[in-house]
PDB file of N, CA and C in Angstrom:
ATOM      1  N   UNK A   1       6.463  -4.935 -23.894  1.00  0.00           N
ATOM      2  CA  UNK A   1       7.860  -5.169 -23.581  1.00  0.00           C
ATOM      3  C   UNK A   1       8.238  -4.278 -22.392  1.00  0.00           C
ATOM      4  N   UNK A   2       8.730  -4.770 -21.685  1.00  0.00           N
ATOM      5  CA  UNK A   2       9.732  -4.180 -20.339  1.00  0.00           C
ATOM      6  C   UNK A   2      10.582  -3.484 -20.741  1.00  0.00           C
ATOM      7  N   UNK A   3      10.942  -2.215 -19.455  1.00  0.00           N
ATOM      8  CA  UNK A   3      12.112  -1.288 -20.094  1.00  0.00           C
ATOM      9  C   UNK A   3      13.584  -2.258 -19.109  1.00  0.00           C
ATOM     10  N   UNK A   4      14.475  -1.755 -19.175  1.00  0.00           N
ATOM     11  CA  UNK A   4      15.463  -2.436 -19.168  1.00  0.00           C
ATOM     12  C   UNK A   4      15.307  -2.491 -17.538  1.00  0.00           C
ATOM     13  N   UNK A   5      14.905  -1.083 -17.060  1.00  0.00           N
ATOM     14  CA  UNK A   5      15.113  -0.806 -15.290  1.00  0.00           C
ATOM     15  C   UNK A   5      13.749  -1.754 -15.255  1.00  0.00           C
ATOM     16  N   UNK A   6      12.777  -2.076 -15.441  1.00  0.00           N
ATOM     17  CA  UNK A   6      12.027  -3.291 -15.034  1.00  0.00           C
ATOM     18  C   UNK A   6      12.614  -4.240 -14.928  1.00  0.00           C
ATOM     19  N   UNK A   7      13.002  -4.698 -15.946  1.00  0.00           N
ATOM     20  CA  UNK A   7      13.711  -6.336 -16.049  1.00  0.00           C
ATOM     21  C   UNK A   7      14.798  -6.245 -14.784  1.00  0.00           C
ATOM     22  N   UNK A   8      15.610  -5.293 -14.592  1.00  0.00           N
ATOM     23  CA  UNK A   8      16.445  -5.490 -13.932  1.00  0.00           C
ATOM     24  C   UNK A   8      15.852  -5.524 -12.142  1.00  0.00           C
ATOM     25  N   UNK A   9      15.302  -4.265 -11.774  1.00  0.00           N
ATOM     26  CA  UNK A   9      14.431  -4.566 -10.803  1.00  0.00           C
ATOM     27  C   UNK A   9      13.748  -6.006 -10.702  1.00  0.00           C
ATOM     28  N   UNK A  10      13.013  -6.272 -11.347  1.00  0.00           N
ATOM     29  CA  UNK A  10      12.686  -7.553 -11.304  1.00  0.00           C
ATOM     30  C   UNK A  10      13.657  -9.190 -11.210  1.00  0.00           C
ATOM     31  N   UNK A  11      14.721  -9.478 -11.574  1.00  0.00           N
ATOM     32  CA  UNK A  11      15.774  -9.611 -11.373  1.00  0.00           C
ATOM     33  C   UNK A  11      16.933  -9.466 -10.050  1.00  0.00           C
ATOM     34  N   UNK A  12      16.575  -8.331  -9.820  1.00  0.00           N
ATOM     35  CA  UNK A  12      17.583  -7.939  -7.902  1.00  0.00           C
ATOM     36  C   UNK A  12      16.347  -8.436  -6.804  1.00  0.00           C
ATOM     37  N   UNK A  13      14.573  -8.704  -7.516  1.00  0.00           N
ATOM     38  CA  UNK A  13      13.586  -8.957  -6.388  1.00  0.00           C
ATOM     39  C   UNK A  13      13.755 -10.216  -6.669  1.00  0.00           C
ATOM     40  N   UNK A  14      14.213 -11.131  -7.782  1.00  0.00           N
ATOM     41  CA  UNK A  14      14.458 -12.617  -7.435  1.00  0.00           C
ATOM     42  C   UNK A  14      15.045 -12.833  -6.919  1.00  0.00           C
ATOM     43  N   UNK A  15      16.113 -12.215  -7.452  1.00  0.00           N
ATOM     44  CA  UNK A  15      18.254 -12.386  -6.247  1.00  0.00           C
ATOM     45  C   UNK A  15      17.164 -12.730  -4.539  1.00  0.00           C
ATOM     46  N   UNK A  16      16.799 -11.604  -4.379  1.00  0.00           N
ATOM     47  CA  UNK A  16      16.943 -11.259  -2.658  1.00  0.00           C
ATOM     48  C   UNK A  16      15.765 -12.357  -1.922  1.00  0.00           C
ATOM     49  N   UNK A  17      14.722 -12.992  -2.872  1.00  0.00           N
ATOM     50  CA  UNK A  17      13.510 -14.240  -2.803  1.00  0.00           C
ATOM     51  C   UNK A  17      14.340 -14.664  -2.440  1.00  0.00           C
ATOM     52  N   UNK A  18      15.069 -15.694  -3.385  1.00  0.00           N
ATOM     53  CA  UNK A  18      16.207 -16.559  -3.661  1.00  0.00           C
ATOM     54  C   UNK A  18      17.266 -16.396  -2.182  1.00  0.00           C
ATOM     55  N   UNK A  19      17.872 -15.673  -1.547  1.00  0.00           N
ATOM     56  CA  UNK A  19      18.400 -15.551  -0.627  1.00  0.00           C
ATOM     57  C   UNK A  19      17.946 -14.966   0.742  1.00  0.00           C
ATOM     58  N   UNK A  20      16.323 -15.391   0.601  1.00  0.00           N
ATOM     59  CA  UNK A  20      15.851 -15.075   1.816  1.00  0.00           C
ATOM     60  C   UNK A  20      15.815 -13.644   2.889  1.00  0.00           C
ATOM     61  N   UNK A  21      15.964 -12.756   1.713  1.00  0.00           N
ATOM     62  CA  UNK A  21      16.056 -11.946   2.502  1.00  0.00           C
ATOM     63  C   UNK A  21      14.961 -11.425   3.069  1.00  0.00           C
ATOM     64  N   UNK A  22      13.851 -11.957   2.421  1.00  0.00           N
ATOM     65  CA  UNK A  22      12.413 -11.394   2.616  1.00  0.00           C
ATOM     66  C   UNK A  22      11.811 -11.905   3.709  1.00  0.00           C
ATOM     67  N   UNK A  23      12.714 -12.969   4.499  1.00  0.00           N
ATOM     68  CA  UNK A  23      11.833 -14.115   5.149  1.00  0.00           C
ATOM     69  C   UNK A  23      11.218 -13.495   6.133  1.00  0.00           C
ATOM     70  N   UNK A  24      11.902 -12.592   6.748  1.00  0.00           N
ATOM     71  CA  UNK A  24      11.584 -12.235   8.420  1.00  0.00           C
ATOM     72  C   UNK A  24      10.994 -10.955   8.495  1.00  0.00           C
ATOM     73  N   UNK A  25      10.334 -10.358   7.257  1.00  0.00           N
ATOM     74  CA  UNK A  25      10.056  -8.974   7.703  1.00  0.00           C
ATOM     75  C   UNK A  25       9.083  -8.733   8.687  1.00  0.00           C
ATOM     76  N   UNK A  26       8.882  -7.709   9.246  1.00  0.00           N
ATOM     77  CA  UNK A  26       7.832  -7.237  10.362  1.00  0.00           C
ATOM     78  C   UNK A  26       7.012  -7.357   9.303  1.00  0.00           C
ATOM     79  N   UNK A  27       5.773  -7.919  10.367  1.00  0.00           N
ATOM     80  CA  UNK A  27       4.153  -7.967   9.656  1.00  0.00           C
ATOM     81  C   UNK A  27       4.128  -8.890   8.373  1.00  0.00           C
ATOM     82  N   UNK A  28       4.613  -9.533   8.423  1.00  0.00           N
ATOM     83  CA  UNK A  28       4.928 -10.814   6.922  1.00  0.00           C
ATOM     84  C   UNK A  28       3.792 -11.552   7.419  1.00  0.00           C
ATOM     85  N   UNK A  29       2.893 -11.507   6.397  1.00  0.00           N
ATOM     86  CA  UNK A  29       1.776 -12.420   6.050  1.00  0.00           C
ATOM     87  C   UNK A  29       0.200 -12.172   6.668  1.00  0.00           C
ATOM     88  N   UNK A  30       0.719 -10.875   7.228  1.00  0.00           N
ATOM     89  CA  UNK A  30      -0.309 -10.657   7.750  1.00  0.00           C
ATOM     90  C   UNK A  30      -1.184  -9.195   6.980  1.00  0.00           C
ATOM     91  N   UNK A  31      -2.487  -9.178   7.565  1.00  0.00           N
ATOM     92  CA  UNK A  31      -2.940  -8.165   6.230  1.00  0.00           C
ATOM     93  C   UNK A  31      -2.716  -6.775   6.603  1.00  0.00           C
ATOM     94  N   UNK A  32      -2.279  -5.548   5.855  1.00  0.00           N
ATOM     95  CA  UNK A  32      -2.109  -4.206   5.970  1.00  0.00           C
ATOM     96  C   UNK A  32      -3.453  -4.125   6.398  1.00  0.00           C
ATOM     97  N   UNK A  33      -3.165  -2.810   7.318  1.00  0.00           N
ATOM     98  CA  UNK A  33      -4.044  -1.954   8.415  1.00  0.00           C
ATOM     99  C   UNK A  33      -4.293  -0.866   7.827  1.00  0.00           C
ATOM    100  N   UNK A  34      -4.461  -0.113   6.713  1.00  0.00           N
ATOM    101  CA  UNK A  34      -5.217   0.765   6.347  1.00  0.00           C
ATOM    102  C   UNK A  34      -5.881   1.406   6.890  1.00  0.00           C
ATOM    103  N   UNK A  35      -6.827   1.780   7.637  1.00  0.00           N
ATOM    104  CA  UNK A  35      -7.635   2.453   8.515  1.00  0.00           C
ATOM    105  C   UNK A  35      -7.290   3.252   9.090  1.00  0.00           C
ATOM    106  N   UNK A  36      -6.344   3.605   9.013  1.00  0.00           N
ATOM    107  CA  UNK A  36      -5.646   4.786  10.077  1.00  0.00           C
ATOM    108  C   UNK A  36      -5.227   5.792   8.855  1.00  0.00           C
ATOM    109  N   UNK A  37      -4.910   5.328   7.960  1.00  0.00           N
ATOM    110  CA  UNK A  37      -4.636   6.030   6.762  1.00  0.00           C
ATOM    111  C   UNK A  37      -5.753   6.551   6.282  1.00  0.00           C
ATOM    112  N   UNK A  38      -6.352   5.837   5.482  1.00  0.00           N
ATOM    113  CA  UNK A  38      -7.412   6.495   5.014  1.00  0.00           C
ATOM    114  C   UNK A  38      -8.523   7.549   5.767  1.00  0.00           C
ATOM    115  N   UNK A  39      -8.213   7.435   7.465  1.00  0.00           N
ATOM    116  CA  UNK A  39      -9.072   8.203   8.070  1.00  0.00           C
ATOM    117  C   UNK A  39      -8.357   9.142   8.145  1.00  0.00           C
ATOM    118  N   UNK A  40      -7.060   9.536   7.790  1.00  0.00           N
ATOM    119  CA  UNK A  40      -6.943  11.089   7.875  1.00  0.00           C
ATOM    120  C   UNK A  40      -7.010  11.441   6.795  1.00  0.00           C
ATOM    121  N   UNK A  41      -7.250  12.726   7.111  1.00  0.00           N
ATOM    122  CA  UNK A  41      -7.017  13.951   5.730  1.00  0.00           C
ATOM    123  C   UNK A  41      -6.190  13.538   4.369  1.00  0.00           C
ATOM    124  N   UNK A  42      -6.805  13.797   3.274  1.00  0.00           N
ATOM    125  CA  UNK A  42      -5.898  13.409   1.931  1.00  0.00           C
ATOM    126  C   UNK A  42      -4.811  14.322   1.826  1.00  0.00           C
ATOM    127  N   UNK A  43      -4.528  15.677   2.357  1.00  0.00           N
ATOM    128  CA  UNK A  43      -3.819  16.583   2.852  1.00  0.00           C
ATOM    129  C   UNK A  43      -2.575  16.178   3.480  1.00  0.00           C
ATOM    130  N   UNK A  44      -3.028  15.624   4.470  1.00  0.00           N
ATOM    131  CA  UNK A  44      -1.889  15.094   4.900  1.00  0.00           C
ATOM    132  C   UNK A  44      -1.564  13.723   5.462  1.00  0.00           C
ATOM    133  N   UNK A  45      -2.305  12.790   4.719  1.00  0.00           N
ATOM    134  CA  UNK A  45      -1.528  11.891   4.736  1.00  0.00           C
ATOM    135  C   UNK A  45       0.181  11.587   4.952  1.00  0.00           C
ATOM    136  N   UNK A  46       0.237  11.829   3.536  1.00  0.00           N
ATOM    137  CA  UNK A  46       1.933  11.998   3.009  1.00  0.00           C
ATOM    138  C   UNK A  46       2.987  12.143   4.252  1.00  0.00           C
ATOM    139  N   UNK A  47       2.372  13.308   5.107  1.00  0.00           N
ATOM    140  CA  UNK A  47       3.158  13.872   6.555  1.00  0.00           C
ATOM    141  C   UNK A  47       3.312  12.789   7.801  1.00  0.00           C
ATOM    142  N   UNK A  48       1.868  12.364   7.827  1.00  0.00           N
ATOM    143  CA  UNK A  48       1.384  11.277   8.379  1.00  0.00           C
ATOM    144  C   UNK A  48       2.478  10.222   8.535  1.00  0.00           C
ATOM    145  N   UNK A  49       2.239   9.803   6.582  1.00  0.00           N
ATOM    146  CA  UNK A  49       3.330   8.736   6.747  1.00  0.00           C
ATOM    147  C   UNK A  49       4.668   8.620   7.183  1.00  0.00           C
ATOM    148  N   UNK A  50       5.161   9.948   6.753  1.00  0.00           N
ATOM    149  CA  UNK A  50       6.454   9.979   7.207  1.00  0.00           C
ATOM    150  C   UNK A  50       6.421  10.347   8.454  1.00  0.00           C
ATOM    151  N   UNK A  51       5.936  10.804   9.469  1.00  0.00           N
ATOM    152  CA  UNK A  51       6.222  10.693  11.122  1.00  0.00           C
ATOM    153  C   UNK A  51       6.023   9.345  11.288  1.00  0.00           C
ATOM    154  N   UNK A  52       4.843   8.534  10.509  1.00  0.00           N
ATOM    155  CA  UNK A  52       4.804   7.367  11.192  1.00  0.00           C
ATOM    156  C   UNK A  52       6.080   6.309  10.997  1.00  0.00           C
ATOM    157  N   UNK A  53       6.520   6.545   9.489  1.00  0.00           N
ATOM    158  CA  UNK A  53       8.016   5.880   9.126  1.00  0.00           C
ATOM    159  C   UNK A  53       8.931   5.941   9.854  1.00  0.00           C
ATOM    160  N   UNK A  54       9.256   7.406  10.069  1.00  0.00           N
ATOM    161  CA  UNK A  54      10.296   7.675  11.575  1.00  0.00           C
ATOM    162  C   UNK A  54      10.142   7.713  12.691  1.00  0.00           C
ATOM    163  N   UNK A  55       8.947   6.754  12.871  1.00  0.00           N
ATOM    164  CA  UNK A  55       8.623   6.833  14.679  1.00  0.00           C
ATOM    165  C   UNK A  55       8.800   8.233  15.436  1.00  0.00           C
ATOM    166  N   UNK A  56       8.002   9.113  14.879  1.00  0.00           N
ATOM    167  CA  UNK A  56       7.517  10.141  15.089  1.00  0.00           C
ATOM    168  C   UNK A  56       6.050  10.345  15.123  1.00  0.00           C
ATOM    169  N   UNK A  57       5.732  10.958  16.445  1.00  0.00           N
ATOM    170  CA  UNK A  57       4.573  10.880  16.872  1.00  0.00           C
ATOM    171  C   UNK A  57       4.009  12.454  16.186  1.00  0.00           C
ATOM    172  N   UNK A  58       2.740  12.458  16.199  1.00  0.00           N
ATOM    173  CA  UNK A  58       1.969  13.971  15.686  1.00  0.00           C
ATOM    174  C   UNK A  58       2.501  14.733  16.671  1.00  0.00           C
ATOM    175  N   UNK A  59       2.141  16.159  16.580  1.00  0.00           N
ATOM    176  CA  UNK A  59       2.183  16.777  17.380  1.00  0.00           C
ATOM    177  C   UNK A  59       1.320  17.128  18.029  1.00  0.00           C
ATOM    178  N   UNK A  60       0.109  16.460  17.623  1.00  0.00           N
ATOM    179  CA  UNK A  60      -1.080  16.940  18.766  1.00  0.00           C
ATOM    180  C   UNK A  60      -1.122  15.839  19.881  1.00  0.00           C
ATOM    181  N   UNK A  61      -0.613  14.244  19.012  1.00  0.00           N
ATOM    182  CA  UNK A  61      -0.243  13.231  20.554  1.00  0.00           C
ATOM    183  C   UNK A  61       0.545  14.171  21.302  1.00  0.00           C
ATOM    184  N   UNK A  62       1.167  14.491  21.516  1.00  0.00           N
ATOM    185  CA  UNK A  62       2.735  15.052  22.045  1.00  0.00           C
ATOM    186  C   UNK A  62       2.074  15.787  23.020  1.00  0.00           C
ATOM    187  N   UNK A  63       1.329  17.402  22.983  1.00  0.00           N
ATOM    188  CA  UNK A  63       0.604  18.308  23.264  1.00  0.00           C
ATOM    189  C   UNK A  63      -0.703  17.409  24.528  1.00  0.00           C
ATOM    190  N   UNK A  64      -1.212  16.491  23.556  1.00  0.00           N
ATOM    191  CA  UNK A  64      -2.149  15.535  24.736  1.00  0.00           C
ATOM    192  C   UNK A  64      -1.394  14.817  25.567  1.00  0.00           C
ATOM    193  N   UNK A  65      -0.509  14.390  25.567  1.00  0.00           N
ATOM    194  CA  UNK A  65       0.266  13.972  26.620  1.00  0.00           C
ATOM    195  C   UNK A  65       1.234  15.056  27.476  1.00  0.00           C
ATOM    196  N   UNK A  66       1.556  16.134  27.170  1.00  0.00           N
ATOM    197  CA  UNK A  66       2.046  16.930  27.769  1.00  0.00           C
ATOM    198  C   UNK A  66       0.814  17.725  28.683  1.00  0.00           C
ATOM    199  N   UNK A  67      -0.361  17.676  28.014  1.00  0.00           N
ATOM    200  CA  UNK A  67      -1.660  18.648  28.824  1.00  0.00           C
ATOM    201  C   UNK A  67      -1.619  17.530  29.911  1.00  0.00           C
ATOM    202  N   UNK A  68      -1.818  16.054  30.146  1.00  0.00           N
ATOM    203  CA  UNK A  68      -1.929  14.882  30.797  1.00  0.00           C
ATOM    204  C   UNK A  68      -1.025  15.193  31.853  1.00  0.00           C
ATOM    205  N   UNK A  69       0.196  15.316  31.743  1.00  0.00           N
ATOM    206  CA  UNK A  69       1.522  15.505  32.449  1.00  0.00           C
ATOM    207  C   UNK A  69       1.470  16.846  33.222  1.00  0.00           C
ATOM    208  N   UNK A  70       1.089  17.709  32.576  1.00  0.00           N
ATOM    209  CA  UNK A  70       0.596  18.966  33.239  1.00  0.00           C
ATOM    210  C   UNK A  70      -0.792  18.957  34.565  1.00  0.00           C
ATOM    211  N   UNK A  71      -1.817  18.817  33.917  1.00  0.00           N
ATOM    212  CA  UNK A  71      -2.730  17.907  34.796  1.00  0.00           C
ATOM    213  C   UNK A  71      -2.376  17.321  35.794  1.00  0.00           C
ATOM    214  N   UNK A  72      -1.513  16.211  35.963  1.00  0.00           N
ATOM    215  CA  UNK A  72      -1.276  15.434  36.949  1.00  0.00           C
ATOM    216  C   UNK A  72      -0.543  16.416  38.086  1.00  0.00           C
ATOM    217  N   UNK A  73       0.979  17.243  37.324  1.00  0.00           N
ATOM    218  CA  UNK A  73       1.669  18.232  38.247  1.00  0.00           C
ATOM    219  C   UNK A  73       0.648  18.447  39.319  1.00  0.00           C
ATOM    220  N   UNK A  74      -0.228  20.073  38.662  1.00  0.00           N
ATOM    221  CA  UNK A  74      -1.203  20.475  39.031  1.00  0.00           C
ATOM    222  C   UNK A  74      -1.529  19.577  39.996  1.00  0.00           C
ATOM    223  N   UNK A  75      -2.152  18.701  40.121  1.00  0.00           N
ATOM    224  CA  UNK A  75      -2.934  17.916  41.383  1.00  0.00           C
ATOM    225  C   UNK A  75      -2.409  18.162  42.802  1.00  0.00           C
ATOM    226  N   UNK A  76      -1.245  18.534  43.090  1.00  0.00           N
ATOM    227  CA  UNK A  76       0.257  18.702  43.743  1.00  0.00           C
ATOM    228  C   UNK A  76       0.382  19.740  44.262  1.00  0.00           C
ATOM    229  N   UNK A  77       0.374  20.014  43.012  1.00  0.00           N
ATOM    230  CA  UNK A  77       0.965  21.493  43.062  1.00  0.00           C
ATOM    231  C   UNK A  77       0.235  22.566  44.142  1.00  0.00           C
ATOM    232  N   UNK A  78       0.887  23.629  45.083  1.00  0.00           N
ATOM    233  CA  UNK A  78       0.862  25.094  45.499  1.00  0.00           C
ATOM    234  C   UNK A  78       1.244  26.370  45.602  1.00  0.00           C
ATOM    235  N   UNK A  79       0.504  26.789  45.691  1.00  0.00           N
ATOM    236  CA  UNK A  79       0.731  28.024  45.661  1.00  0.00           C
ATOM    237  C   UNK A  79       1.637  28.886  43.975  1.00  0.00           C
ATOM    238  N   UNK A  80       2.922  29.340  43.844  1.00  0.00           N
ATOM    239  CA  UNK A  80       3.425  29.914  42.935  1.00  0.00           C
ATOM    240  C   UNK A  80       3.426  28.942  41.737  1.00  0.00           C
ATOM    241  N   UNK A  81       4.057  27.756  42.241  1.00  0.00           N
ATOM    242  CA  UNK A  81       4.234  26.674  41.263  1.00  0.00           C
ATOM    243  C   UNK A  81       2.673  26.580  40.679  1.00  0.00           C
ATOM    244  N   UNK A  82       1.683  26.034  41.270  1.00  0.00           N
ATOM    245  CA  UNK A  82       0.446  25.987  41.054  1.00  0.00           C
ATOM    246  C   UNK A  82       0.133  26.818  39.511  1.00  0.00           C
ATOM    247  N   UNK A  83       0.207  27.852  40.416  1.00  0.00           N
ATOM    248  CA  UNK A  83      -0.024  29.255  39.104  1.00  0.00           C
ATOM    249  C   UNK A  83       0.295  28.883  38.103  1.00  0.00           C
ATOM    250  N   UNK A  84       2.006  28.289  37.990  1.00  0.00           N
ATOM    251  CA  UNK A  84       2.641  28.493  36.728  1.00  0.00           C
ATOM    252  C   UNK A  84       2.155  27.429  36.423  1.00  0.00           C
ATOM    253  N   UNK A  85       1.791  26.254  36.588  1.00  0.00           N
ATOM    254  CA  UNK A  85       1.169  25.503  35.703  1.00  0.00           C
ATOM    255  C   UNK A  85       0.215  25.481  35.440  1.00  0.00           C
ATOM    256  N   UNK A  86      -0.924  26.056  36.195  1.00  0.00           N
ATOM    257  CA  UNK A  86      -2.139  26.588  35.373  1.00  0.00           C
ATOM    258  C   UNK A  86      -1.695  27.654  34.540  1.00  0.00           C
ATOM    259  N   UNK A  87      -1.405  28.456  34.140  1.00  0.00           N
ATOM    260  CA  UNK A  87      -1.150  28.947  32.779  1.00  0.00           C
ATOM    261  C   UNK A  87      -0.074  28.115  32.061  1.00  0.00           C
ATOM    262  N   UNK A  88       0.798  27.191  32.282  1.00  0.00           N
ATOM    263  CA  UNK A  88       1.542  26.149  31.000  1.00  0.00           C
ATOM    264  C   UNK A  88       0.261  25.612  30.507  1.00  0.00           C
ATOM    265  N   UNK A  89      -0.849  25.128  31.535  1.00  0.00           N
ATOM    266  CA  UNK A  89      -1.388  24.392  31.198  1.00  0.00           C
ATOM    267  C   UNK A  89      -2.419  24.725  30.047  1.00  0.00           C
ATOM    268  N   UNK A  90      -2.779  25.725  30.663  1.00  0.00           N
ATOM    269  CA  UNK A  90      -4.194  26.909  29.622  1.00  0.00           C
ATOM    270  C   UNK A  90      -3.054  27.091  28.477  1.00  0.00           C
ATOM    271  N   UNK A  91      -2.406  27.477  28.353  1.00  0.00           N
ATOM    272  CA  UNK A  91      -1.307  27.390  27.032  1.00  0.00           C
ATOM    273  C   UNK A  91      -1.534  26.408  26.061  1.00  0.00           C
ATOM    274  N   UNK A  92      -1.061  25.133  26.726  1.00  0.00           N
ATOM    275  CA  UNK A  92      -0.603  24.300  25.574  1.00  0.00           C
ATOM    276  C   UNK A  92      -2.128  23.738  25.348  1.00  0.00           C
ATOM    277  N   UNK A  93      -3.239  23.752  26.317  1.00  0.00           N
ATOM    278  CA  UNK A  93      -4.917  23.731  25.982  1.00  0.00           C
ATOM    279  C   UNK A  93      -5.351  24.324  24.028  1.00  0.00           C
ATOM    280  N   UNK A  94      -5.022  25.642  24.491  1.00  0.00           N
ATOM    281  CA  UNK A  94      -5.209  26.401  23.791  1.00  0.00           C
ATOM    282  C   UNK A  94      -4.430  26.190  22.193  1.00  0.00           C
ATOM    283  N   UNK A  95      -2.811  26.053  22.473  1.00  0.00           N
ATOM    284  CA  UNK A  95      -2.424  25.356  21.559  1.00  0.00           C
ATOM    285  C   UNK A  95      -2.650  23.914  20.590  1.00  0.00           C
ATOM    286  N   UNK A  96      -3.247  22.966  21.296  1.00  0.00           N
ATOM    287  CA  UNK A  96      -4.074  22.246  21.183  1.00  0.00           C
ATOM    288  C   UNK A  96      -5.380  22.105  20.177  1.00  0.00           C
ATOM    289  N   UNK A  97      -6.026  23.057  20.876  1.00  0.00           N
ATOM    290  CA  UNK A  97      -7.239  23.415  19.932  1.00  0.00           C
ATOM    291  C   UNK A  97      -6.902  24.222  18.862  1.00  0.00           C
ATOM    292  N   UNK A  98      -6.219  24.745  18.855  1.00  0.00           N
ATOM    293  CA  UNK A  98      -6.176  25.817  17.265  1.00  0.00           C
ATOM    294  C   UNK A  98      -5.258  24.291  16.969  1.00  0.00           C
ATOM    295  N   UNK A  99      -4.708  23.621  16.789  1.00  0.00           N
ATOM    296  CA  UNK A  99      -4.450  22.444  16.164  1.00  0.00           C
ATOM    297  C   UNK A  99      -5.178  21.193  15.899  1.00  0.00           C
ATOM    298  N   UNK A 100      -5.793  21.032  16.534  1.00  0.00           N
ATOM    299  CA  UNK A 100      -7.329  20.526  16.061  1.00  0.00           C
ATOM    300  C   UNK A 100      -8.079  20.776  15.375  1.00  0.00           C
ATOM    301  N   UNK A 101      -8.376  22.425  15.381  1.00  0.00           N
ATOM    302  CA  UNK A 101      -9.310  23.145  14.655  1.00  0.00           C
ATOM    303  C   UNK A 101      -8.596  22.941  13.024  1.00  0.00           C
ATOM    304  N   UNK A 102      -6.817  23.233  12.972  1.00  0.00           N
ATOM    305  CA  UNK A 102      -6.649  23.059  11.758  1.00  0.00           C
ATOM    306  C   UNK A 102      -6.740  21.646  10.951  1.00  0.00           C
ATOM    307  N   UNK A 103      -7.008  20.530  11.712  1.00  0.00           N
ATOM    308  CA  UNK A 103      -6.930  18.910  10.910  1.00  0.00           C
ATOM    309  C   UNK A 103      -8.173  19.524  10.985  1.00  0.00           C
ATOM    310  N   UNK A 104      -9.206  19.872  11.396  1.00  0.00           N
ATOM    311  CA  UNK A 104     -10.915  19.608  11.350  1.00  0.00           C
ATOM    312  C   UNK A 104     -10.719  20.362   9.789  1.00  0.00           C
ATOM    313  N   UNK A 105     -10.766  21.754   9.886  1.00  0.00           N
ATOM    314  CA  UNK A 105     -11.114  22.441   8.623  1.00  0.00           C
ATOM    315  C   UNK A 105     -10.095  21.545   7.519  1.00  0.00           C
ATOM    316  N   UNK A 106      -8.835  21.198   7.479  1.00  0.00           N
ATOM    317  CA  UNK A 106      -8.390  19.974   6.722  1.00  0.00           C
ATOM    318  C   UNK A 106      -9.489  19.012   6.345  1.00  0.00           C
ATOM    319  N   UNK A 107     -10.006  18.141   7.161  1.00  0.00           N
ATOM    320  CA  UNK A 107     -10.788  17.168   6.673  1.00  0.00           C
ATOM    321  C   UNK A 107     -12.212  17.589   6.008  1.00  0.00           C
ATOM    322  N   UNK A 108     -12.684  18.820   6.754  1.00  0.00           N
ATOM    323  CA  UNK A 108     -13.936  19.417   5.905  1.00  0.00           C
ATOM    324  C   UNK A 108     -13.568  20.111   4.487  1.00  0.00           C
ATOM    325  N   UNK A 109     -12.468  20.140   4.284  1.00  0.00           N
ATOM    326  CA  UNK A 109     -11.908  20.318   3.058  1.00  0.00           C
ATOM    327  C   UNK A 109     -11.665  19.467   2.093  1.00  0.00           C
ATOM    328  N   UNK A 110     -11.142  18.175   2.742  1.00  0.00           N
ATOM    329  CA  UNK A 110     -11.474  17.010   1.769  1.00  0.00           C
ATOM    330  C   UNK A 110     -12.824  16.368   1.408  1.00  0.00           C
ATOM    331  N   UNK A 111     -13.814  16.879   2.465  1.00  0.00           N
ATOM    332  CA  UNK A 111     -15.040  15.958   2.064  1.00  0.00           C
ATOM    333  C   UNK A 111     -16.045  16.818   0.660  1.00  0.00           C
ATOM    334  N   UNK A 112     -15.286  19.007   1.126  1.00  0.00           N
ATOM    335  CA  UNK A 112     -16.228  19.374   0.043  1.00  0.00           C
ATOM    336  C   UNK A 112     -15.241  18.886  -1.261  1.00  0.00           C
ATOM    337  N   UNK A 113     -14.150  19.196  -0.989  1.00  0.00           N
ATOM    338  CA  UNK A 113     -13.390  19.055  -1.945  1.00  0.00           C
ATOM    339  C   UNK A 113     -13.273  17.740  -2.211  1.00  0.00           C
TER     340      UNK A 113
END
């Protein structure tokens, strides 16, 4: 037997069948993409999902596109300016990798664990 919040849930998912509300969702009928999920960390998934829910990017995309953007300056760049973006740049490098390094030891954590 069903508890009452089943029946009723079940019930508000006919209502909304019934009035089409389901018709047009993004990705309707087509098969979930999994793969991106399951390849990260069981750790953090969860985080995952929710940047990906709020169209929020990681922060290591962010960091690779900012090293990219930096990079390009640089090409340009002389003299004082130069400088300062070779060290923004060795910065956020650096920042980078100790953020990498922490998803790596993450995932070698899920595989002993």
């Amino acid at each position: 037997m069903s508890s009452p919040f089943a029946h009723l849930a079940e019930v508000r998912i006919k209502e909304a069948i019934d009035a089409g509300e389901f018709d047009n969702l993004a990705g309707s009928g087509q098969p979930l993409d999994m793969d991106g999920y399951f390849s990260a960390p069981s750790s953090l998934r969860a985080g995952f999902g929710f940047l990906k829910s709020a169209s929020v990017v990681p922060p290591e995309v962010t960091a690779m596109q900012e090293i990219a953007g930096l990079r390009q300056q640089l090409e340009s760049a002389i003299g004082e300016r130069a400088t300062l973006l070779r060290k923004q740049l060795q910065m956020r490098e650096v920042e980078l990798a100790m953020a990498m390094e922490r998803v790596k030891r993450a995932m070698k954590a899920d595989v002993v664990g």
